[in-house]
PDB file of N, CA and C in Angstrom:
ATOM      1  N   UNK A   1     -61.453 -13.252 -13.018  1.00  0.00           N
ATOM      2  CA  UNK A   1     -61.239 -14.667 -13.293  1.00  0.00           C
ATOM      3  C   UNK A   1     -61.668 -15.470 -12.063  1.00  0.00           C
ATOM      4  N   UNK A   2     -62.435 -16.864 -12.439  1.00  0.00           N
ATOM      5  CA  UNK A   2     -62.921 -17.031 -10.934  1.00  0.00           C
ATOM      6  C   UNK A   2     -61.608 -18.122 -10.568  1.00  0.00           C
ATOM      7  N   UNK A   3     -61.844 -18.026  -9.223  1.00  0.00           N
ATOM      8  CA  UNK A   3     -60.199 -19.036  -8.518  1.00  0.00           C
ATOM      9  C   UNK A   3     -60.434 -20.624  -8.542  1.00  0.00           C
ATOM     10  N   UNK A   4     -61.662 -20.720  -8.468  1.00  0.00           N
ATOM     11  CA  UNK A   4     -62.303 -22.096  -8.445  1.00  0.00           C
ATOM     12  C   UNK A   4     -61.660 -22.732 -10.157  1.00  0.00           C
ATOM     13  N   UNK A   5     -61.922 -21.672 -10.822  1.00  0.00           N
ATOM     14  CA  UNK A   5     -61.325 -22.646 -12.539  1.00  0.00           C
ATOM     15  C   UNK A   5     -59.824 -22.177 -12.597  1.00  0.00           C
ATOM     16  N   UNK A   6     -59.067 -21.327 -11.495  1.00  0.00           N
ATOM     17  CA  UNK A   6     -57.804 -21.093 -12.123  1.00  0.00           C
ATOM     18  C   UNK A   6     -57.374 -22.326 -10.940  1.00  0.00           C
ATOM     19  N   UNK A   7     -57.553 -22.744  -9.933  1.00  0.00           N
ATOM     20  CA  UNK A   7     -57.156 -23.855  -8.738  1.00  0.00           C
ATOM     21  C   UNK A   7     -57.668 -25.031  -9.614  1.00  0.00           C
ATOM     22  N   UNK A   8     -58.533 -24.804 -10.527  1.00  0.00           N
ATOM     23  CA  UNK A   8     -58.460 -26.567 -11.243  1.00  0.00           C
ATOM     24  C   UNK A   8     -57.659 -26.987 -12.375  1.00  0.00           C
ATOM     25  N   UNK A   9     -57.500 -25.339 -13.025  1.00  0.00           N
ATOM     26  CA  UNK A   9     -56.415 -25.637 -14.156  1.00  0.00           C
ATOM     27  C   UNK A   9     -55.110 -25.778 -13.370  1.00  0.00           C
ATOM     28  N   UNK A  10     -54.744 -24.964 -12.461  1.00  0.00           N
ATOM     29  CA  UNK A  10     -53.344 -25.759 -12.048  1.00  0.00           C
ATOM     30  C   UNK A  10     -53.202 -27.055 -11.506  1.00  0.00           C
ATOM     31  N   UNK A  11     -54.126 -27.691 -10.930  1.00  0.00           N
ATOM     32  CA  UNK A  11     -54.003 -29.003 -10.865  1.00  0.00           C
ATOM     33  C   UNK A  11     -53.984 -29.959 -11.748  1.00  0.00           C
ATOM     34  N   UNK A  12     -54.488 -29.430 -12.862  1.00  0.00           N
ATOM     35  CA  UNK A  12     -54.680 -30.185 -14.303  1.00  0.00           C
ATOM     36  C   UNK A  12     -53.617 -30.438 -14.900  1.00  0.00           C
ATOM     37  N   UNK A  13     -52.949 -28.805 -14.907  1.00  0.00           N
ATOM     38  CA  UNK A  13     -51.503 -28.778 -15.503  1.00  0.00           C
ATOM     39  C   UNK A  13     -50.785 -29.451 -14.813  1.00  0.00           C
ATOM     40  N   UNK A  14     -50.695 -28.994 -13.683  1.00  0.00           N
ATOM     41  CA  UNK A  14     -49.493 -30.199 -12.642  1.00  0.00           C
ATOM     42  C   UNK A  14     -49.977 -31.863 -12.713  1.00  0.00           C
ATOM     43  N   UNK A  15     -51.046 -32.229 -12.837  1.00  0.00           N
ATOM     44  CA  UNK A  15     -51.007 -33.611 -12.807  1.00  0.00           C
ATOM     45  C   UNK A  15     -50.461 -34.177 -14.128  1.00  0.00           C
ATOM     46  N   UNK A  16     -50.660 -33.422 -15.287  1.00  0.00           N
ATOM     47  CA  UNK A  16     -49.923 -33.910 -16.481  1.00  0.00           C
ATOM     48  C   UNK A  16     -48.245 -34.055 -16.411  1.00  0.00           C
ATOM     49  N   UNK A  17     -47.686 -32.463 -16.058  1.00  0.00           N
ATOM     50  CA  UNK A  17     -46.559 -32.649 -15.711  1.00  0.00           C
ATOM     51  C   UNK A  17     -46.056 -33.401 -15.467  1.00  0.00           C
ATOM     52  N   UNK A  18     -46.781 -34.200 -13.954  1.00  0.00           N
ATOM     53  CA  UNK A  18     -45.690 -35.632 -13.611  1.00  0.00           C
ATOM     54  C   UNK A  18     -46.013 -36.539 -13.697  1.00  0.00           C
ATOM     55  N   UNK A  19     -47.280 -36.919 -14.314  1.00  0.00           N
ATOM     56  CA  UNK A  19     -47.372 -38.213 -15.242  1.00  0.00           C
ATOM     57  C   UNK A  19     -46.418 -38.342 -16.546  1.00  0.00           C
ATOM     58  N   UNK A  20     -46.329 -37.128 -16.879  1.00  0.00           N
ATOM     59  CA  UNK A  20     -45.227 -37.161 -18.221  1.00  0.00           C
ATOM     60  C   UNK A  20     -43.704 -36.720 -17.605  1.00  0.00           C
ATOM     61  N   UNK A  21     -43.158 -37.522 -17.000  1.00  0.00           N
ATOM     62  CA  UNK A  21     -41.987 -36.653 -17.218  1.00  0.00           C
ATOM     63  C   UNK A  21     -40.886 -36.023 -18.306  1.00  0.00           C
ATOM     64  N   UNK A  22     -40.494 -34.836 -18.226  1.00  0.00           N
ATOM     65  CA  UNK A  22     -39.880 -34.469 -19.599  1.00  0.00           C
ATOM     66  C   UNK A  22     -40.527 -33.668 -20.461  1.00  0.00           C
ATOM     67  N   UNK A  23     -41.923 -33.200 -19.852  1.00  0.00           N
ATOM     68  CA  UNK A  23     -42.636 -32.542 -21.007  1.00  0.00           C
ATOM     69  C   UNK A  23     -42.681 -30.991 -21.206  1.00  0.00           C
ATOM     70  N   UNK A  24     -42.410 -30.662 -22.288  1.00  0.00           N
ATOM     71  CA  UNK A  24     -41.858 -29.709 -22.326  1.00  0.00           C
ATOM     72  C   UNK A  24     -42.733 -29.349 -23.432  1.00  0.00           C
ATOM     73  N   UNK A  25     -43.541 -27.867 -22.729  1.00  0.00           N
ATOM     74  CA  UNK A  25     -44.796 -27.466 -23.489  1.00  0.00           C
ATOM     75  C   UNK A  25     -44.349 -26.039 -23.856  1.00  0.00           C
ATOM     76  N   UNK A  26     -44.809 -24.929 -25.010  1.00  0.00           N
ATOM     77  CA  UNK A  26     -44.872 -23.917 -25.128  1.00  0.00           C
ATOM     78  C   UNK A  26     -46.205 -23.309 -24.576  1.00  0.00           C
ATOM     79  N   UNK A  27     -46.389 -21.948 -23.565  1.00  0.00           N
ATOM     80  CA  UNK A  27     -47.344 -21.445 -23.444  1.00  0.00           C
ATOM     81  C   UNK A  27     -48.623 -22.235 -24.965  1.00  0.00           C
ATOM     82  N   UNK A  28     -48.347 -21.721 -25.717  1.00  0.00           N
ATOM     83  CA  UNK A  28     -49.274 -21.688 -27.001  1.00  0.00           C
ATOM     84  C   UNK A  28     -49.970 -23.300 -26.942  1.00  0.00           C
ATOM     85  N   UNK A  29     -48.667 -23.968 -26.607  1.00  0.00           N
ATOM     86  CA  UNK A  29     -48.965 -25.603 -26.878  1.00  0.00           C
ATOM     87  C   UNK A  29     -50.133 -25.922 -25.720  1.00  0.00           C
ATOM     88  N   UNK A  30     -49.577 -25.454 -24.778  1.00  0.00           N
ATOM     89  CA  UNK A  30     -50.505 -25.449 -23.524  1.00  0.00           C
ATOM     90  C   UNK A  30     -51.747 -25.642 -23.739  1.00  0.00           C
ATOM     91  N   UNK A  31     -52.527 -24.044 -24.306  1.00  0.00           N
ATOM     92  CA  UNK A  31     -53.682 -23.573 -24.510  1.00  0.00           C
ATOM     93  C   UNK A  31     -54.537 -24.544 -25.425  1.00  0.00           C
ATOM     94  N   UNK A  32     -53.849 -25.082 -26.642  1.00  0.00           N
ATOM     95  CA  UNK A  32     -54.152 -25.634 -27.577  1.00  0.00           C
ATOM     96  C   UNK A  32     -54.542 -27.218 -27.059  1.00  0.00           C
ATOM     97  N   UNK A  33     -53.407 -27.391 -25.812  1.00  0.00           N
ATOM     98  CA  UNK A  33     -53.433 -29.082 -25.798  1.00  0.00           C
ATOM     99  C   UNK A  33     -54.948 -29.080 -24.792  1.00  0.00           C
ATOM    100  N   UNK A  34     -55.150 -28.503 -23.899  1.00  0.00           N
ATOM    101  CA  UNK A  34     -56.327 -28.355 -23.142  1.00  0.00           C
ATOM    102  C   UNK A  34     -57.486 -27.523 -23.438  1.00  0.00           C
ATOM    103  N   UNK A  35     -57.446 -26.804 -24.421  1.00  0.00           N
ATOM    104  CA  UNK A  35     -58.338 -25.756 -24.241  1.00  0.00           C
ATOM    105  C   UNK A  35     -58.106 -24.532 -23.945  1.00  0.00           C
ATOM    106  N   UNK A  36     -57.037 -24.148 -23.257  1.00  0.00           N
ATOM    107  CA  UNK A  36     -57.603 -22.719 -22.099  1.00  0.00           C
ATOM    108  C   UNK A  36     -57.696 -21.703 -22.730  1.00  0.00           C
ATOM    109  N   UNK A  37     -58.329 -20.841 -22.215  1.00  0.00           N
ATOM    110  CA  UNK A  37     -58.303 -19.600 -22.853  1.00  0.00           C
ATOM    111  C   UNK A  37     -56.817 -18.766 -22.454  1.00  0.00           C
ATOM    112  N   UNK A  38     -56.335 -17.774 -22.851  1.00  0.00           N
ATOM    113  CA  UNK A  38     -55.111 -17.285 -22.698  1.00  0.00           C
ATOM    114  C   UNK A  38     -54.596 -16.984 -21.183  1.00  0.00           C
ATOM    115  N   UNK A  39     -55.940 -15.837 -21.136  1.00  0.00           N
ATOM    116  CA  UNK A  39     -55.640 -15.209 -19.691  1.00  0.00           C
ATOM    117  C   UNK A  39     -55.342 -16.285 -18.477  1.00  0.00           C
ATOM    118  N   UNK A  40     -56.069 -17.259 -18.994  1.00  0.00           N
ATOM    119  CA  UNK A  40     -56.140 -18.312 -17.228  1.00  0.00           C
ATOM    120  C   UNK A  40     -55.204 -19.156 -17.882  1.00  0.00           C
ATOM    121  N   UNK A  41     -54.653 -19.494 -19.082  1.00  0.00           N
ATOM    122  CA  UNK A  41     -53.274 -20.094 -18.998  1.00  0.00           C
ATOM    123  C   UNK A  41     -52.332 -19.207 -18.617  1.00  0.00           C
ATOM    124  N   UNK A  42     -52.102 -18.274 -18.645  1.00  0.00           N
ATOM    125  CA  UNK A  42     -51.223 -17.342 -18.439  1.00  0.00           C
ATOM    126  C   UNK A  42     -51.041 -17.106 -17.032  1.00  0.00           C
ATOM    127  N   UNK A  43     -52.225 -17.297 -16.455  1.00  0.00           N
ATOM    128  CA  UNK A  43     -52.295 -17.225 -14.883  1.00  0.00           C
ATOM    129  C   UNK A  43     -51.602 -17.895 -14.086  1.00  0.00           C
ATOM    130  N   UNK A  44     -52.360 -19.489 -15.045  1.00  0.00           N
ATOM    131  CA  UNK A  44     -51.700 -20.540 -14.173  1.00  0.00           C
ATOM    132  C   UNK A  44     -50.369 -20.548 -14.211  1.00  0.00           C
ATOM    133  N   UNK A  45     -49.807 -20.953 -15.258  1.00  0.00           N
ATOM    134  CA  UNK A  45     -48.105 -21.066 -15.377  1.00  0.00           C
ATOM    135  C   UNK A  45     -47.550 -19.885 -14.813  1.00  0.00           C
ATOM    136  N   UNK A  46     -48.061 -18.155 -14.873  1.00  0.00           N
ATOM    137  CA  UNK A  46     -47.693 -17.870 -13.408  1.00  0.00           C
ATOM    138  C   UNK A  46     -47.145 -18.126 -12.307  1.00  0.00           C
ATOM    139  N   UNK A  47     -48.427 -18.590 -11.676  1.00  0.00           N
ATOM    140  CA  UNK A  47     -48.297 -19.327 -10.314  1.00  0.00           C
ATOM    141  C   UNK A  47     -47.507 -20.572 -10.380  1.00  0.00           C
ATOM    142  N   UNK A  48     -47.316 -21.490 -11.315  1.00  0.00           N
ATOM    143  CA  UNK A  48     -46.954 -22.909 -10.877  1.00  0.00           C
ATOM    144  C   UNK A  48     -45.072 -22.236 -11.020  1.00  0.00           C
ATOM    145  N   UNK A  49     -45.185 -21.076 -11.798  1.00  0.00           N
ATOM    146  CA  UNK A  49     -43.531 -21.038 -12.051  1.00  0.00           C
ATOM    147  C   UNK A  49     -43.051 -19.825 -10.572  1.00  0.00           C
ATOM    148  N   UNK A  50     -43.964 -19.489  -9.765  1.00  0.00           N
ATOM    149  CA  UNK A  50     -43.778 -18.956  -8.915  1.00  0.00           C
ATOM    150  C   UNK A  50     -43.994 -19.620  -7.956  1.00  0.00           C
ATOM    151  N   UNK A  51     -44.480 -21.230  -7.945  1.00  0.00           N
ATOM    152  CA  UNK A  51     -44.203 -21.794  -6.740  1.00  0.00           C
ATOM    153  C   UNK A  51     -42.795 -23.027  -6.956  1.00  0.00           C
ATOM    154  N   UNK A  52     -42.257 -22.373  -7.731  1.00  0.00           N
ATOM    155  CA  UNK A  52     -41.224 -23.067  -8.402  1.00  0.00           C
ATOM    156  C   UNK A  52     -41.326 -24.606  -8.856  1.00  0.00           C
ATOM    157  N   UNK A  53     -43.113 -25.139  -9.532  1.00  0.00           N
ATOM    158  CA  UNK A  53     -43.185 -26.204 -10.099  1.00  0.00           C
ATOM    159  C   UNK A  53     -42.439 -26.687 -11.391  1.00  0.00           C
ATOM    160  N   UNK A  54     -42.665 -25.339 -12.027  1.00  0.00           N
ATOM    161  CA  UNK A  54     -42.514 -25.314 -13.732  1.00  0.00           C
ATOM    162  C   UNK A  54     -41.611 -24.207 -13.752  1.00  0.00           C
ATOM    163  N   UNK A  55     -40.621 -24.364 -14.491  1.00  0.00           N
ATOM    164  CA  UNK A  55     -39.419 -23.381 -14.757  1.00  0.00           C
ATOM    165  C   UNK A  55     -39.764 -22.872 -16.415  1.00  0.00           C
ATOM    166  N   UNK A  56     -39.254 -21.542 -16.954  1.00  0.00           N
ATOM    167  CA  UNK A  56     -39.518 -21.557 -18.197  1.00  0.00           C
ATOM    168  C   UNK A  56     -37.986 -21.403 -19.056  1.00  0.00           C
ATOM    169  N   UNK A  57     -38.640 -22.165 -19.955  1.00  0.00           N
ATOM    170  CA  UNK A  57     -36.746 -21.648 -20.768  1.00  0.00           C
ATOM    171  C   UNK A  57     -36.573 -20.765 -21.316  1.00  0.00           C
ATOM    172  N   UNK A  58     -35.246 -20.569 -21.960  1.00  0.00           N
ATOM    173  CA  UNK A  58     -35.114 -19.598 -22.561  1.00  0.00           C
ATOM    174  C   UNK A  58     -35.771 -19.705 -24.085  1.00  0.00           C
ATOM    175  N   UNK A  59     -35.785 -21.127 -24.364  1.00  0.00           N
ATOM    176  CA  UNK A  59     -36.817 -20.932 -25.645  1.00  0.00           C
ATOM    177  C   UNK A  59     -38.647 -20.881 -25.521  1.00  0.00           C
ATOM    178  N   UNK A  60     -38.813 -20.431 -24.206  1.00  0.00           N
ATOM    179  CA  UNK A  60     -40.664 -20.267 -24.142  1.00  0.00           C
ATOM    180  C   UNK A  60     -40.947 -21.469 -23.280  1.00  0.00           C
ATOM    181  N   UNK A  61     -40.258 -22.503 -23.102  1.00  0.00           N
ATOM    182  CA  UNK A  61     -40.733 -23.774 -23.187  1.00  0.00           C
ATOM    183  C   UNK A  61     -41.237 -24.022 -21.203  1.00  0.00           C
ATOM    184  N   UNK A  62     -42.057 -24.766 -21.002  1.00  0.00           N
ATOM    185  CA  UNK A  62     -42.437 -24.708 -19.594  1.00  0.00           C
ATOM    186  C   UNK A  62     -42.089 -26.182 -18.990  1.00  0.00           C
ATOM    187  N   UNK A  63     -40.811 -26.562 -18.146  1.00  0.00           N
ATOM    188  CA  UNK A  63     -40.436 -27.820 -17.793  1.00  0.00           C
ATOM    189  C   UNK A  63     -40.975 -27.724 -16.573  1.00  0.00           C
ATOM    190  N   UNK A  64     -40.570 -29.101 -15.938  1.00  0.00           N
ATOM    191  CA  UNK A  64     -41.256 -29.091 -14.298  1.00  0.00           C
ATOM    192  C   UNK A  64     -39.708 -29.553 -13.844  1.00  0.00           C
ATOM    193  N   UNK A  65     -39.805 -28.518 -12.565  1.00  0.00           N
ATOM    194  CA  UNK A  65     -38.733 -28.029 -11.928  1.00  0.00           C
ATOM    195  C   UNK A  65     -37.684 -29.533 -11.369  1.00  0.00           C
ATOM    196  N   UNK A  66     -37.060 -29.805 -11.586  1.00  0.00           N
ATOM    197  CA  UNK A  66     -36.407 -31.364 -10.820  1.00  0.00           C
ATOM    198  C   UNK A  66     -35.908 -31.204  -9.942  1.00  0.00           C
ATOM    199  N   UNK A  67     -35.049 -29.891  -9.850  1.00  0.00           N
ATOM    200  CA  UNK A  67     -34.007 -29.673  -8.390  1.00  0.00           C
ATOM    201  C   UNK A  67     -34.754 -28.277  -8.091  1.00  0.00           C
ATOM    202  N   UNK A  68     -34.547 -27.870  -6.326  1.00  0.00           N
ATOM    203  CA  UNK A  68     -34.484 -26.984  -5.897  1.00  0.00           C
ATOM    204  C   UNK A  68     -33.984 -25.401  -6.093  1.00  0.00           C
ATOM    205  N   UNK A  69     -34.938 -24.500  -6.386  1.00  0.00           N
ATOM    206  CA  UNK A  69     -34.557 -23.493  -6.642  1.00  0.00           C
ATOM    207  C   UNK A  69     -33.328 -22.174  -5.578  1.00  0.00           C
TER     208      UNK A  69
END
């Protein structure tokens, strides 16, 4: 996967995030609302939930983190 398109999809994703606050996406919704293909959505939300941007719920759902982990 090259890093150059997985470093632009996470910026993509994160800039939506906090223009919207409250948004609360399913992996699936994700892919669908932008495009991505699986693997590099899967990547990203990865990383953004391992830099503790985006938390996931217990129903799938991917929020952006408000308080400190």
């Amino acid at each position: 996967m090259d890093p150059e398109q997985v470093r632009e999809t996470l910026t993509r994703i994160e800039r939506e995030y906090r223009e919207l606050p409250g948004l609360s996406l399913t992996e699936r919704q994700i892919r669908r609302l932008w495009g991505l293909p699986h693997d590099l959505c899967e990547a990203a939300l990865g990383e953004l939930v391992r830099h503790d941007f985006l938390v996931e719920t217990a129903r799938g759902t991917f929020l952006r983190r408000t308080t400190p982990s």
